[in-house]
C-alpha atoms as a PDB file:
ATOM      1  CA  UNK A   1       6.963 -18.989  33.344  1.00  0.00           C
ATOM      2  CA  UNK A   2       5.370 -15.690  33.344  1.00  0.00           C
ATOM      3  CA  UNK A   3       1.661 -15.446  34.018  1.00  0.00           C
ATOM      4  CA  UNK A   4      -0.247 -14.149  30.977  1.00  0.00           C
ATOM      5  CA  UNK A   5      -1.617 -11.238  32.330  1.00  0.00           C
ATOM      6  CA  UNK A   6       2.183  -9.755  32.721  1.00  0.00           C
ATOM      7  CA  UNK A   7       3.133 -11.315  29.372  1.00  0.00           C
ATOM      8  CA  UNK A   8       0.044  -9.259  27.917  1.00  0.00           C
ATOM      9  CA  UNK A   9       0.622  -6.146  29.848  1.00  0.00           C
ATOM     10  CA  UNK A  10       4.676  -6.328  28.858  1.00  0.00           C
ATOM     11  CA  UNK A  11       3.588  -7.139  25.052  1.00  0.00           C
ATOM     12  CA  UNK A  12       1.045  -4.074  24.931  1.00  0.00           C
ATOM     13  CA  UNK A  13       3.849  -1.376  26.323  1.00  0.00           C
ATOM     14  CA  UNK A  14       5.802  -2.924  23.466  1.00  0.00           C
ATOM     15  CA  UNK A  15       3.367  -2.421  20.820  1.00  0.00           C
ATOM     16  CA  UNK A  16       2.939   0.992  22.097  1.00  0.00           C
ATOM     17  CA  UNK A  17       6.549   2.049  22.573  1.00  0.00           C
ATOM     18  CA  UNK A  18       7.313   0.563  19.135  1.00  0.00           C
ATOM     19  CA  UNK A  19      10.009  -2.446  20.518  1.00  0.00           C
ATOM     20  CA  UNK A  20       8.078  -4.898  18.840  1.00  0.00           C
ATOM     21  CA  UNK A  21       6.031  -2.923  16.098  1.00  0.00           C
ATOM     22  CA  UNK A  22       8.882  -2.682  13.308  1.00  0.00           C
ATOM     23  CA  UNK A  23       8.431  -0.248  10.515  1.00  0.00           C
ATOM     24  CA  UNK A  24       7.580  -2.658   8.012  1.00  0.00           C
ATOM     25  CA  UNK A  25       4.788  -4.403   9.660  1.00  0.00           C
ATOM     26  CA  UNK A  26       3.106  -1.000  10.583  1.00  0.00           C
ATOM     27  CA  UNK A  27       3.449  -0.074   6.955  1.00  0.00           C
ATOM     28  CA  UNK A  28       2.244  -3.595   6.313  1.00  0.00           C
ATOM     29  CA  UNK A  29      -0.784  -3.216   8.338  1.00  0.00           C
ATOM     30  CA  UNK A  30      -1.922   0.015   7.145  1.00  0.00           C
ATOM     31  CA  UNK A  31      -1.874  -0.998   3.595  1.00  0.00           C
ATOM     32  CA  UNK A  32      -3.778  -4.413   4.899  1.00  0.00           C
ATOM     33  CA  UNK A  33      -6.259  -2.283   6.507  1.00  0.00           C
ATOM     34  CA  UNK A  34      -6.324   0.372   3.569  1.00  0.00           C
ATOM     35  CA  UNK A  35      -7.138  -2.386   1.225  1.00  0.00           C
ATOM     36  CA  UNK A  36      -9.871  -4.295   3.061  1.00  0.00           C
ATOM     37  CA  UNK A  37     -11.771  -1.162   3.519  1.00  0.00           C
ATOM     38  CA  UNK A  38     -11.504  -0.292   0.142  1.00  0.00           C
ATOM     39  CA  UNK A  39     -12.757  -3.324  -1.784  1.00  0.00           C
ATOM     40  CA  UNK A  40     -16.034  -2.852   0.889  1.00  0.00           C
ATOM     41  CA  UNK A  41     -16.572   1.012  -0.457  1.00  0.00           C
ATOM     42  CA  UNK A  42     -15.589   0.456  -4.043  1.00  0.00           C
ATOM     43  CA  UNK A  43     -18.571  -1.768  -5.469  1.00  0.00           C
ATOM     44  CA  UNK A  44     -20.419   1.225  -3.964  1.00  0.00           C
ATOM     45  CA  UNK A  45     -18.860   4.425  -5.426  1.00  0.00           C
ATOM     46  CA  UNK A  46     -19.577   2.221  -8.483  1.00  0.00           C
ATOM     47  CA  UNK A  47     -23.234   1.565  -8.178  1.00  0.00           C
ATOM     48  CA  UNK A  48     -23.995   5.067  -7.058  1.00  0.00           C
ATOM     49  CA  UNK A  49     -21.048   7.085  -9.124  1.00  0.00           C
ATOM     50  CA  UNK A  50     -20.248   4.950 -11.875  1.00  0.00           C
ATOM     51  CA  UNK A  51     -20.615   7.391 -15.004  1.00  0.00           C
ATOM     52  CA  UNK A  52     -18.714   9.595 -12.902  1.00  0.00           C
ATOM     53  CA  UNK A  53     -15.681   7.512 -11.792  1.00  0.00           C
ATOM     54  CA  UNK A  54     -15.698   6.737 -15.605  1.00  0.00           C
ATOM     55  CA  UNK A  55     -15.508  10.135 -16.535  1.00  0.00           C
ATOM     56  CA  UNK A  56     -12.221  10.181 -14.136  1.00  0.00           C
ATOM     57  CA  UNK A  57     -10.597   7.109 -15.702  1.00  0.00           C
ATOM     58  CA  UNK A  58      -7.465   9.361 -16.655  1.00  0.00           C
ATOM     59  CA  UNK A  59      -6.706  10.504 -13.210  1.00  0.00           C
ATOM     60  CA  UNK A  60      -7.521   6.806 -11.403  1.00  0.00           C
ATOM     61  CA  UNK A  61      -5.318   5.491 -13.758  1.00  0.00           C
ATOM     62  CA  UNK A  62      -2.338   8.038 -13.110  1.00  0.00           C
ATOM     63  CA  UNK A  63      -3.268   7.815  -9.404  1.00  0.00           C
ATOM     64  CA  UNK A  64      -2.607   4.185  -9.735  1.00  0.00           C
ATOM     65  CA  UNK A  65       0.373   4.204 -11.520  1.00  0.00           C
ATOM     66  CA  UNK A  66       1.804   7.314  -8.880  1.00  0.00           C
ATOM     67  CA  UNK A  67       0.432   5.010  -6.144  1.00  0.00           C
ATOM     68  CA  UNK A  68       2.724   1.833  -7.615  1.00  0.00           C
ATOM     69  CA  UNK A  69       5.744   3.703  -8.327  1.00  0.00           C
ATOM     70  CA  UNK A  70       6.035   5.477  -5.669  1.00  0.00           C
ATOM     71  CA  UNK A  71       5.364   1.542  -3.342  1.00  0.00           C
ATOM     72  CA  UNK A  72       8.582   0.459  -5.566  1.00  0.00           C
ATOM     73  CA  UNK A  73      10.665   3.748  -5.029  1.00  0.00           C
ATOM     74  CA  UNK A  74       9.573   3.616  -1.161  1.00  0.00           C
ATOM     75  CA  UNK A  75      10.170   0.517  -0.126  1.00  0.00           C
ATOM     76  CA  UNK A  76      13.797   0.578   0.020  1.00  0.00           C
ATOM     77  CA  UNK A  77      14.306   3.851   1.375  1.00  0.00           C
ATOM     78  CA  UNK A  78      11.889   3.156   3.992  1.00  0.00           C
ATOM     79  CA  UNK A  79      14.381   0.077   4.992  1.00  0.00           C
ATOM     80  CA  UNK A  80      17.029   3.219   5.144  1.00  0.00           C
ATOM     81  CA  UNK A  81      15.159   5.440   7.494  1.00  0.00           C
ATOM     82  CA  UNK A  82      16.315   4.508  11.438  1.00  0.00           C
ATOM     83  CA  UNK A  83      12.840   3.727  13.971  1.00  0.00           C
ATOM     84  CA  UNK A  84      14.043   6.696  15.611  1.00  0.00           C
ATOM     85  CA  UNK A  85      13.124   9.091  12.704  1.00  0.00           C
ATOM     86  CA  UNK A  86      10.198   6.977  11.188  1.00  0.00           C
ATOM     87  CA  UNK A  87       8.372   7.651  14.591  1.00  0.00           C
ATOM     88  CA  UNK A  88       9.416  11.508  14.534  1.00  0.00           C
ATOM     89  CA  UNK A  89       7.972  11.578  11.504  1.00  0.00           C
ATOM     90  CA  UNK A  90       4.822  10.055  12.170  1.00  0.00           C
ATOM     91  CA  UNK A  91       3.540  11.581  14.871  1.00  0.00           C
ATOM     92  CA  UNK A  92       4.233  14.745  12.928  1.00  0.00           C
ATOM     93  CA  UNK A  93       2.316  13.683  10.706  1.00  0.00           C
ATOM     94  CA  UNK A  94      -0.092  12.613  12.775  1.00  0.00           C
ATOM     95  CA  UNK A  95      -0.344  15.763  14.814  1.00  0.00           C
ATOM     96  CA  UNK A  96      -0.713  17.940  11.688  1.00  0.00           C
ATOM     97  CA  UNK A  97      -3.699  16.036  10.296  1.00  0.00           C
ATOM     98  CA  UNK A  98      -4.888  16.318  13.834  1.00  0.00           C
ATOM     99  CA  UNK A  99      -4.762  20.065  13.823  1.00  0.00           C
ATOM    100  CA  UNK A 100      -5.560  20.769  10.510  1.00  0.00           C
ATOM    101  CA  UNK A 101      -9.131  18.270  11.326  1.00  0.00           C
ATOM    102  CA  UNK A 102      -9.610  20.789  14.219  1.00  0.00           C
ATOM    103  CA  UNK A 103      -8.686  23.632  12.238  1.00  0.00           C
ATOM    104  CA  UNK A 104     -11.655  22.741   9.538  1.00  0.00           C
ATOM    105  CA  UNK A 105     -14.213  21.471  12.210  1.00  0.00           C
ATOM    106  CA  UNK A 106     -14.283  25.353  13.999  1.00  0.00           C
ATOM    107  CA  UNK A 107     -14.519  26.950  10.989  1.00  0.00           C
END
């Protein structure tokens, strides 16, 4: 048997090269995550914004909707998309919110 502290070492470069992270569970955690931290800051956005968010109700509820359809349409073609690509993609992503947050911070 394998001590623990290789097991744990061999399970984190997994995590980080992806072997064991599949695409759904990342996607899966994010929304987890997403969720959680948004039913803490919701209650207050509505004590301290209320007749404001209100006055939005139009555009939450066709962000909502967007947000839904677009979980449906995704899902599948996210199943479609090889690891290889879904990582490219990423940490383009990831980059370009990275630049564009240093971008607005020296400005």
């Amino acid at each position: 048997m394998t001590p623990w502290h290789l097991r744990a070492r061999s399970f984190h470069a997994e995590i980080f090269g992806f072997t064991l992270l599949v695409v759904i569970a990342f996607v899966a955690t994010a929304t987890a995550i997403a969720l959680i931290v948004d039913l803490a800051r919701v209650p207050v956005y509505l004590m301290t914004q209320g007749q404001d968010i209100l006055n939005l109700w139009f555009v939450i509820t066709a962000s909502t909707a967007g947000v839904i359809i677009g979980t449906l349409v995704g899902a599948p073609i996210l199943k479609r998309v090889p690891k290889k690509i879904f990582r490219r993609v990423v940490a383009a992503i990831v980059l370009l919110l990275g630049g564009v947050m240093l971008f607005s911070i020296t400005q």
